[in-house]
N, C-alpha and C. Protein backbone atom coordinates (compact mmCIF):
# COMPACT_ATOMS: atom_id res chain seq x y z
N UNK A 1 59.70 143.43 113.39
CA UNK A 1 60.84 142.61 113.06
C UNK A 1 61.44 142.06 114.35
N UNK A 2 61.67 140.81 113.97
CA UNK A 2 62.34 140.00 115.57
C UNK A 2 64.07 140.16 115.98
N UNK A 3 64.40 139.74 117.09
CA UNK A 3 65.68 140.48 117.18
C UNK A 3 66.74 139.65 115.64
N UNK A 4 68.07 140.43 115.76
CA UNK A 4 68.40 139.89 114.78
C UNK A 4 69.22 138.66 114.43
N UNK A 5 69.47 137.95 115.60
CA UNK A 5 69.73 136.94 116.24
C UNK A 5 69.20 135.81 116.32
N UNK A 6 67.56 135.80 116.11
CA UNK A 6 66.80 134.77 116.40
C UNK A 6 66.93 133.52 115.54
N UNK A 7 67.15 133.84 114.19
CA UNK A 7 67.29 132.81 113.63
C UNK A 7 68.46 131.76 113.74
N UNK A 8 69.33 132.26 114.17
CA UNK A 8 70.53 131.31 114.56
C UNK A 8 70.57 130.80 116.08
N UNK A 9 69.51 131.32 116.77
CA UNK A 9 69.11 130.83 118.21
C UNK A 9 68.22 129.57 117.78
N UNK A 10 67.42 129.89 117.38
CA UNK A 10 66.66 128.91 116.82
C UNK A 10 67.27 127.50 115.87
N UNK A 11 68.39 127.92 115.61
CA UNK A 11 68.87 126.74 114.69
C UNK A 11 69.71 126.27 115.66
N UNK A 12 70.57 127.04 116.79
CA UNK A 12 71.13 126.12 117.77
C UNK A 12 70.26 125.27 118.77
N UNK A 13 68.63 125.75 119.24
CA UNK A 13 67.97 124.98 119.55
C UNK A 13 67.89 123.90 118.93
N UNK A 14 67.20 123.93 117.47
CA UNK A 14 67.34 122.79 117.05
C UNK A 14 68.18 121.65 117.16
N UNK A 15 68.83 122.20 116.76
CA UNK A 15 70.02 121.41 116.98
C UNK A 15 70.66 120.70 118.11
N UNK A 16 70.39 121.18 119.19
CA UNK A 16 70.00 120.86 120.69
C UNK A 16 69.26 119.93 120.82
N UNK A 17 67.87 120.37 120.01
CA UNK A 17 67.00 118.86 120.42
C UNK A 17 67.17 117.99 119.49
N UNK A 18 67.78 118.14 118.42
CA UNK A 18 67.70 116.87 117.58
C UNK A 18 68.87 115.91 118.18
N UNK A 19 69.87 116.59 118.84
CA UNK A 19 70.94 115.38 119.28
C UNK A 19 70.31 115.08 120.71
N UNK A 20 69.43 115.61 122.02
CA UNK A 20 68.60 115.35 122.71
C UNK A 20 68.24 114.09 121.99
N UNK A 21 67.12 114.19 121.28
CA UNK A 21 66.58 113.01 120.88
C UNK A 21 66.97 112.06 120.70
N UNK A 22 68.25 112.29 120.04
CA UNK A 22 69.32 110.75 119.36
C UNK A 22 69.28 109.69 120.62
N UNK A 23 69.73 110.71 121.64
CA UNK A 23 70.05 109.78 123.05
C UNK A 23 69.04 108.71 123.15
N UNK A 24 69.76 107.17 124.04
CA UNK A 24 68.31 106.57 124.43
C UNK A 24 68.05 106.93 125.18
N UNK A 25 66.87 106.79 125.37
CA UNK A 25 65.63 106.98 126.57
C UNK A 25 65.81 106.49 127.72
N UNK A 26 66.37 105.21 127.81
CA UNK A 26 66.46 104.42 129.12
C UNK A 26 67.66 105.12 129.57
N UNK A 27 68.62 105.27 128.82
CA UNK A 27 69.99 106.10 129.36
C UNK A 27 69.41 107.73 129.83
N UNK A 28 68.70 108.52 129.36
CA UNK A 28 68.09 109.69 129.77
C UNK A 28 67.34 109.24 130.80
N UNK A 29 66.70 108.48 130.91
CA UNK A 29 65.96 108.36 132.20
C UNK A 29 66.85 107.93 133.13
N UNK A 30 67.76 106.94 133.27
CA UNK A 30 68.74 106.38 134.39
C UNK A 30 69.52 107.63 134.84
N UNK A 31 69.90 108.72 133.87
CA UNK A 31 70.60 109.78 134.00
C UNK A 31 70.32 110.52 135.11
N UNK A 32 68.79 111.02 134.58
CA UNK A 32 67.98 111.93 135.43
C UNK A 32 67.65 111.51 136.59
N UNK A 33 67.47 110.33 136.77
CA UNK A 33 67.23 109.52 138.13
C UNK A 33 68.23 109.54 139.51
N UNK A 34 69.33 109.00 138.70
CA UNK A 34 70.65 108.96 138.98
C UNK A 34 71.01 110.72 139.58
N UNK A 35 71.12 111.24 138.77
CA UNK A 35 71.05 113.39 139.44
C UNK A 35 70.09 113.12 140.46
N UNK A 36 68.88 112.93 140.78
CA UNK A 36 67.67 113.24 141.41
C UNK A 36 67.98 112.91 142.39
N UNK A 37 68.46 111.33 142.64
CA UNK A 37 69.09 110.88 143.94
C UNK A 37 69.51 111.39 144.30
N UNK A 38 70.74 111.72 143.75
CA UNK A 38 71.90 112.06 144.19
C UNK A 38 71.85 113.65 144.92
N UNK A 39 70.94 114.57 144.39
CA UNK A 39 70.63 115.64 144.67
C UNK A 39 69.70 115.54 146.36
N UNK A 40 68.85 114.70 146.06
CA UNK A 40 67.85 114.26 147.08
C UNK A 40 68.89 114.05 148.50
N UNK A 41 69.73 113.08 148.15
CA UNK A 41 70.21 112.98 149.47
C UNK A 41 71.05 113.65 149.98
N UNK A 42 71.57 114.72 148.91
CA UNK A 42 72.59 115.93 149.69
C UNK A 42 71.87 117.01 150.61
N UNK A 43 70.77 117.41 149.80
CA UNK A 43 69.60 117.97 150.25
C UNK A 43 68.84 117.68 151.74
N UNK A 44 69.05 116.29 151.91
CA UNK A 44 68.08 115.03 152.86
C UNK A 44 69.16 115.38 153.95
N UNK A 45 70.52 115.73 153.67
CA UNK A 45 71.30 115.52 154.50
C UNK A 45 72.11 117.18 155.40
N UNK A 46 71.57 117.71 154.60
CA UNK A 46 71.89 119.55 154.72
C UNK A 46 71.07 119.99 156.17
N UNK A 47 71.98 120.57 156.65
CA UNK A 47 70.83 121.26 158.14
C UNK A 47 70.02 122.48 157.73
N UNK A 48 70.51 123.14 156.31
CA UNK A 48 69.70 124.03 155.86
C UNK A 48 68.59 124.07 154.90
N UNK A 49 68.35 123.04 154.64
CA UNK A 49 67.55 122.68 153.40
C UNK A 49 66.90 121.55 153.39
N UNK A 50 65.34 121.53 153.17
CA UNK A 50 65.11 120.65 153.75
C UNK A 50 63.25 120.45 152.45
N UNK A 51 63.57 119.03 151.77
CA UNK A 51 63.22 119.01 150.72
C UNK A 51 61.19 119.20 150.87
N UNK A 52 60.86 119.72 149.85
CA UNK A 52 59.59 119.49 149.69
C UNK A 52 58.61 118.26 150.03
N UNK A 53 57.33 118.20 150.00
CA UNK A 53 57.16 117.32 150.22
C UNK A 53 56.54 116.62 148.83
N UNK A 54 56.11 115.67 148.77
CA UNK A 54 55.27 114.89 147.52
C UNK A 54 56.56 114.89 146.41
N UNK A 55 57.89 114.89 146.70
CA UNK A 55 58.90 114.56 145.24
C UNK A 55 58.17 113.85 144.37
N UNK A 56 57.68 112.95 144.85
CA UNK A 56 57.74 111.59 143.47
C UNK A 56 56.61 112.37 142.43
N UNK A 57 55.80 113.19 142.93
CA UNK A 57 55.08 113.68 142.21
C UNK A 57 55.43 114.73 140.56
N UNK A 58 56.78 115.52 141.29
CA UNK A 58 57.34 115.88 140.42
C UNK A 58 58.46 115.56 139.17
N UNK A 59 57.75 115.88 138.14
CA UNK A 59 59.34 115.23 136.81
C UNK A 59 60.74 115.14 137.67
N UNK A 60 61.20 114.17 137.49
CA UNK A 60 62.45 113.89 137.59
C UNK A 60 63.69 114.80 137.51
N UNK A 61 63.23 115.66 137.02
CA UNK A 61 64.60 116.71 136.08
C UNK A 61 64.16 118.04 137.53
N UNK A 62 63.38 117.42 138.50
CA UNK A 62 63.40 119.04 138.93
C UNK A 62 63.32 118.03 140.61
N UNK A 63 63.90 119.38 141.59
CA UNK A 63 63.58 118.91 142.64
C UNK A 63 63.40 120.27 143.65
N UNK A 64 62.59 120.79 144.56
CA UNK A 64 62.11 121.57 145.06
C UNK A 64 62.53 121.49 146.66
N UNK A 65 62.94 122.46 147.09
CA UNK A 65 63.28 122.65 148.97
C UNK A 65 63.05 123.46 149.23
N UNK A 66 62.98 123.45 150.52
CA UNK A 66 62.70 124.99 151.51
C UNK A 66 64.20 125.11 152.07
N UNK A 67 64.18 126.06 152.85
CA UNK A 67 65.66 126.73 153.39
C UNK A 67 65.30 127.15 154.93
N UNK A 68 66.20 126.44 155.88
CA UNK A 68 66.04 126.99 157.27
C UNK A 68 67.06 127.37 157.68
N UNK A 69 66.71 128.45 158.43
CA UNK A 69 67.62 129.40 158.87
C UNK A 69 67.12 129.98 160.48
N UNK A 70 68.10 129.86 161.26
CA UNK A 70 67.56 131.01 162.33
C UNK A 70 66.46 130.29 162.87
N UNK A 71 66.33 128.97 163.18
CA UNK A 71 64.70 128.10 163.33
C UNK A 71 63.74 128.28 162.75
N UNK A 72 63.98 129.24 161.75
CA UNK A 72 62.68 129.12 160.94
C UNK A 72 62.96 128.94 159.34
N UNK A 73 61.76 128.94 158.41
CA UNK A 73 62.13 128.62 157.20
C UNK A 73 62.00 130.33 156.45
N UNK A 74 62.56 130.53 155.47
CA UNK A 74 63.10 131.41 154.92
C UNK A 74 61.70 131.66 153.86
N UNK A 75 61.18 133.16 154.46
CA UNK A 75 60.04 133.67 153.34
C UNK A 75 60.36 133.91 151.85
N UNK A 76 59.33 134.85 151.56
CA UNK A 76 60.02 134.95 149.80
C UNK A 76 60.92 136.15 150.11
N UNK A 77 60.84 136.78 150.87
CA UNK A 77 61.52 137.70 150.81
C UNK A 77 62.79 137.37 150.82
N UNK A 78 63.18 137.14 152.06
CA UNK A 78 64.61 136.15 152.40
C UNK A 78 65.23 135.26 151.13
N UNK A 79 64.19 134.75 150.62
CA UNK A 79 64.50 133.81 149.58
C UNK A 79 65.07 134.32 147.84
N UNK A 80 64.53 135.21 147.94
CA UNK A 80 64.64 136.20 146.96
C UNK A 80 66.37 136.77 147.19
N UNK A 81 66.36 137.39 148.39
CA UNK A 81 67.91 137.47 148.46
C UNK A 81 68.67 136.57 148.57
N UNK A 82 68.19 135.41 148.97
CA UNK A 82 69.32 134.60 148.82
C UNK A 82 70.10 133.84 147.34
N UNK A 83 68.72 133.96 146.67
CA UNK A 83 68.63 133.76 144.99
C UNK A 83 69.59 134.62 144.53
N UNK A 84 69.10 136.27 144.66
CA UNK A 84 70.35 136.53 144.16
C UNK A 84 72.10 136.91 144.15
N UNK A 85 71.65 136.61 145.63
CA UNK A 85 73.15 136.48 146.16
C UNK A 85 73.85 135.01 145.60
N UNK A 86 73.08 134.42 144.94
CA UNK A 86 73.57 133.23 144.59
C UNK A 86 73.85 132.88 143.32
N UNK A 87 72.92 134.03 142.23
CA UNK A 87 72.99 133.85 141.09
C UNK A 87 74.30 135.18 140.42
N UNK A 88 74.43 136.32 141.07
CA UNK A 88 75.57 137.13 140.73
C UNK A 88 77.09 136.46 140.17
N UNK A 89 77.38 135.15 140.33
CA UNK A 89 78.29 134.81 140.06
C UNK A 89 79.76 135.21 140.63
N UNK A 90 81.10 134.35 139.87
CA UNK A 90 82.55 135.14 140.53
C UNK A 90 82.45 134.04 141.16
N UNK A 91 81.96 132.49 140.83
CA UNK A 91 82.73 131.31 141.67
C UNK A 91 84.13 131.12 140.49
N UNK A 92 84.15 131.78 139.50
CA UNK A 92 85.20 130.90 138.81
C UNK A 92 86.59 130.71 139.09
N UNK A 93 87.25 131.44 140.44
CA UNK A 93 88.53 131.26 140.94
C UNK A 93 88.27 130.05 142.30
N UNK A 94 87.01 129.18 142.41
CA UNK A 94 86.93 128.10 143.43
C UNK A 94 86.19 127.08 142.77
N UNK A 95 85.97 127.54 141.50
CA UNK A 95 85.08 126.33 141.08
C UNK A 95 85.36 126.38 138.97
N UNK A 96 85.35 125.75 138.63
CA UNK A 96 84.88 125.04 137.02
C UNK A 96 84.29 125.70 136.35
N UNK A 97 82.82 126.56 137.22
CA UNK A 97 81.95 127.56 136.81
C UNK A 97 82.20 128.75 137.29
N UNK A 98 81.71 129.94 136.11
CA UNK A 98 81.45 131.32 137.45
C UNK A 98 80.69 131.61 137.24
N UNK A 99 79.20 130.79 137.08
CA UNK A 99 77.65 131.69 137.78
C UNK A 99 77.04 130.05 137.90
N UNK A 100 76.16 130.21 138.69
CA UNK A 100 74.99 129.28 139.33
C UNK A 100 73.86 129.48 138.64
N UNK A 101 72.95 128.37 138.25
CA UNK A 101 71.61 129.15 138.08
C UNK A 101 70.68 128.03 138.68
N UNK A 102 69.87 128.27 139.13
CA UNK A 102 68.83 127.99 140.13
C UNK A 102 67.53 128.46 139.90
N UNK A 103 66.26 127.61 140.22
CA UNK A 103 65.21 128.40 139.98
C UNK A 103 64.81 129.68 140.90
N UNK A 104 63.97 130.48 140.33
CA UNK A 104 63.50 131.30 140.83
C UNK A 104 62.81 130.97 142.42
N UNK A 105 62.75 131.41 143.13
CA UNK A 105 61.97 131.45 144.58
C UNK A 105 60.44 131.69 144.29
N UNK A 106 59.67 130.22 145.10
CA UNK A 106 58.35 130.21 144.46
C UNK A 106 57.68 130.23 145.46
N UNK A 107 56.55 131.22 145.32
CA UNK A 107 55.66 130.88 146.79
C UNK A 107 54.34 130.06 146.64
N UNK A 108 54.14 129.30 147.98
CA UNK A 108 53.06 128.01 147.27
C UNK A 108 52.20 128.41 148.69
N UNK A 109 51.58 129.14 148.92
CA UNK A 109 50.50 129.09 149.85
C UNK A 109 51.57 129.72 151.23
N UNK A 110 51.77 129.21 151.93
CA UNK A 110 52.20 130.04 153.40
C UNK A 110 53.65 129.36 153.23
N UNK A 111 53.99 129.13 152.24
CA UNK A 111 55.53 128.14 152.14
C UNK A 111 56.07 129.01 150.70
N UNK A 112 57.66 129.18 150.64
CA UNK A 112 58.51 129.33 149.79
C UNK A 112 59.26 128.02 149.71
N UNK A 113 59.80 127.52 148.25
CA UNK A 113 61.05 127.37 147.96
C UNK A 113 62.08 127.87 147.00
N UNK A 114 62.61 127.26 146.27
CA UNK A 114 63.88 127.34 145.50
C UNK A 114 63.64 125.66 144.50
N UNK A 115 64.14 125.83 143.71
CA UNK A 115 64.16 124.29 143.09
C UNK A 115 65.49 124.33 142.38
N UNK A 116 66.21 123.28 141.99
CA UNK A 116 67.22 122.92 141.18
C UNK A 116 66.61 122.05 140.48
N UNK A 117 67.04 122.07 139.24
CA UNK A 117 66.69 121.96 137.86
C UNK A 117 68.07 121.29 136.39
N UNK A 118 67.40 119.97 136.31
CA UNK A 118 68.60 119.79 134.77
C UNK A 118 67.94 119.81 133.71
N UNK A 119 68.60 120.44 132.45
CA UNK A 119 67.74 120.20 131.23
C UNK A 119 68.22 120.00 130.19
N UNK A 120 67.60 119.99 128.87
CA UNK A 120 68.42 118.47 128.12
C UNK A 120 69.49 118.68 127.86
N UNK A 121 70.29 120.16 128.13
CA UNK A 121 71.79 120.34 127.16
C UNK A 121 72.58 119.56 128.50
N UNK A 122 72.17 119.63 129.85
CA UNK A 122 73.09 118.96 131.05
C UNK A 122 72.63 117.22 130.62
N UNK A 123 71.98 116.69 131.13
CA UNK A 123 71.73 115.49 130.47
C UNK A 123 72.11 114.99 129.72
N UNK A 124 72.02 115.50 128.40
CA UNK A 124 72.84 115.01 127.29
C UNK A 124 74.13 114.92 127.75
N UNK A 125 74.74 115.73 128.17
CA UNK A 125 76.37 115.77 128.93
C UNK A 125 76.63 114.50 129.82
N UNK A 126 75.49 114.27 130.73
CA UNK A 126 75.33 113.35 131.55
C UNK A 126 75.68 112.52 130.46
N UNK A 127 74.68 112.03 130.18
CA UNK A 127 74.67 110.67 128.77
C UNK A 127 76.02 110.58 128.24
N UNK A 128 76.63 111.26 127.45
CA UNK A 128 77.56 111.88 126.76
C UNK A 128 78.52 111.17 127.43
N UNK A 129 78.78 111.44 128.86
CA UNK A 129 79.95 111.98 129.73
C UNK A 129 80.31 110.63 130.65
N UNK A 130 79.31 110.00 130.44
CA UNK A 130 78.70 108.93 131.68
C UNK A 130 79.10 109.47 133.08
N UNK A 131 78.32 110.16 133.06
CA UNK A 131 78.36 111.12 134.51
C UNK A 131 78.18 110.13 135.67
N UNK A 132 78.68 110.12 136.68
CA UNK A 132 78.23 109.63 137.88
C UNK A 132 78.45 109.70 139.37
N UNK A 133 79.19 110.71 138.98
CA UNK A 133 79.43 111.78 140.29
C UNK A 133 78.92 112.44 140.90
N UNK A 134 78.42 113.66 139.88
CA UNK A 134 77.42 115.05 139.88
C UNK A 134 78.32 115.91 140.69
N UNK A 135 79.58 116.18 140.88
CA UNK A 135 80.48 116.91 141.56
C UNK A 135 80.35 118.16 141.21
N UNK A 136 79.65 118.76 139.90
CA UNK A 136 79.61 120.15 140.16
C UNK A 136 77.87 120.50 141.03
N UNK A 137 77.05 119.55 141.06
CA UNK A 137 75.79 119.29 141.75
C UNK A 137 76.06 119.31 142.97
N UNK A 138 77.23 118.53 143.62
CA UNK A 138 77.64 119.33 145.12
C UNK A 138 78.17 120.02 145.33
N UNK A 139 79.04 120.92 144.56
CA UNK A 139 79.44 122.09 144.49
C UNK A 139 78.69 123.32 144.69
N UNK A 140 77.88 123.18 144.42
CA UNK A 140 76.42 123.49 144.27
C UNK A 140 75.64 123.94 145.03
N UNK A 141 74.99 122.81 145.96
CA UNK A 141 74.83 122.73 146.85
C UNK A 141 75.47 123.39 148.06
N UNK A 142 76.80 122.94 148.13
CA UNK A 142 77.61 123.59 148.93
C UNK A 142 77.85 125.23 149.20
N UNK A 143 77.84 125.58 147.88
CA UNK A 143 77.78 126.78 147.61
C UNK A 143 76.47 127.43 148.30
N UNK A 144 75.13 127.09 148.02
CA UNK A 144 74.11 127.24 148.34
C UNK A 144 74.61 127.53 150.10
N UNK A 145 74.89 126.52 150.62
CA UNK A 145 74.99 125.86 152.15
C UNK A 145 75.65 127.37 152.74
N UNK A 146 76.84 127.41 151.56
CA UNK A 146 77.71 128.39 152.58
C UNK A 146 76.64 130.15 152.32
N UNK A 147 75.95 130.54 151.32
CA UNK A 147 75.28 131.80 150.89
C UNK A 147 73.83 131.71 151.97
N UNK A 148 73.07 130.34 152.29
CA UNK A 148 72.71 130.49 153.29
C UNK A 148 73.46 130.46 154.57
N UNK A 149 74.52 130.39 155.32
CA UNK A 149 75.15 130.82 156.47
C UNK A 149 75.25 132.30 156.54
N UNK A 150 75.94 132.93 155.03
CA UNK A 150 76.15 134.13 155.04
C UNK A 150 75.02 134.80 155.14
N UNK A 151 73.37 134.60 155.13
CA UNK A 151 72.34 135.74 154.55
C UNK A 151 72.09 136.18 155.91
N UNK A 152 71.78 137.19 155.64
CA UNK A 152 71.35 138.49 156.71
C UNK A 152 69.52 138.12 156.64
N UNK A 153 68.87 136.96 157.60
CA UNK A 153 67.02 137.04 157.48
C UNK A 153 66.61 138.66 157.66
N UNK A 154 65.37 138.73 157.00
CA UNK A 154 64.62 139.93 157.69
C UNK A 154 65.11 141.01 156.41
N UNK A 155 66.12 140.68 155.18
CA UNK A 155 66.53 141.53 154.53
C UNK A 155 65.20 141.46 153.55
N UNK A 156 65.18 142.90 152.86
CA UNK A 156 64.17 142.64 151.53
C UNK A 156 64.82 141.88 150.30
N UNK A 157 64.01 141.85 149.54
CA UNK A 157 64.24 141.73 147.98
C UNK A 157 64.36 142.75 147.11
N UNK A 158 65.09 143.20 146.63
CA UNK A 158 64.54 144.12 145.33
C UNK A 158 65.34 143.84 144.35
N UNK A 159 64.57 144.13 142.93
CA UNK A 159 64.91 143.52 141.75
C UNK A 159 66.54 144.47 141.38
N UNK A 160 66.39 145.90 142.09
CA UNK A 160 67.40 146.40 141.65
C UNK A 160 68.82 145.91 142.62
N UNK A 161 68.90 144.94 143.46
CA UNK A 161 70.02 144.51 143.77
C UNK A 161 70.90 143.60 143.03
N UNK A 162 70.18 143.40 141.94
CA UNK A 162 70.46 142.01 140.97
C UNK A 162 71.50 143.26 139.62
C-alpha cells in the first residue's frame, strides 16, 4: 500500500500541470529566457562563480557553475558543504524565503558544480506575475556569494551534517 497521501499529491500535481499548460508557450519561453539571462549575468559577474561551459547546450530552465575559492575551484567535497550550508535554511528574518533550494553538487569528470534550476510552479508565477526582476534570483545568488566567503575549503561532506 502507497503512502497515504499520494493520492492528493497526485491531484495537486495535476493540477499543477494542467494550469502549466494553459500558459502560452511563447510567454513560457520569453519567461525562462528572460531568468536565464538574468541569472547568467549575475553569475558572469560574481568573483566566485564562474559559469559552465557549453550553456546554450543546456534547457533553458537550468544553468550550471563552478565555485572559486582560495584560487582554486571547489571539489565535491567542498561543494557538498557548501550545498548544505546553503540548503539548512533560517533566511526568513533577511529575506521573503526561509530555505534555498539548489541543485545537488555534480561531479563531471575532474570538475564539480552546483546548478540553479526553475520549474513550472516558478514560471508559471513568472507568467502569472509578469516577473521581470528576478529579485529573489539575486537574493540568491547573493546569498550563495556570502556562504561561499564563509566556507571553511578542505572541509568534508557528510550526509549526517544535513
Amino acid at each position: 500500500m502507497g503512502k497515504p497521501f499520494s493520492f492528493a499529491e497526485w491531484a495537486c500535481a495535476l493540477s499543477s500541470m494542467r494550469a502549466f499548460n494553459q500558459l502560452d508557450k511563447i510567454e513560457v519561453e520569453e519567461k525562462t529566457i528572460h531568468w536565464r539571462n538574468k541569472v547568467l549575468g549575475l553569475l558572469e559577474a560574481s568573483d566566485a562563480m564562474e559559469l559552465m561551459p557549453h550553456q546554450e547546450l543546456a534547457d533553458n530552465s537550468i544553468v550550471s557553475f563552478r565555485v572559486f575559492k582560495d584560487n582554486q575551484y571547489l571539489n565535491q567535497e567542498e561543494l557538498c558543504s557548501l550545498y548544505f550550508s546553503i540548503i539548512r535554511g533560517g533566511y526568513g528574518n533577511e529575506c521573503e524565503f526561509d530555505y534555498v533550494t539548489i541543485g545537488q553538487p555534480v561531479n563531471y569528470g575532474e570538475k564539480a558544480f552546483l546548478r540553479l534550476a526553475i520549474g513550472a510552479k516558478t514560471i508559471r508565477q513568472f507568467v502569472v506575475q509578469d516577473e521581470a526582476e528576478f529579485a529573489t534570483d539575486e537574493k540568491i545568488i547573493s546569498i550563495l556569494e556570502q556562504k561561499i566567503a564563509e566556507l571553511e575549503t578542505g572541509r568534508t561532506c557528510r550526509a549526517s551534517a544535513y
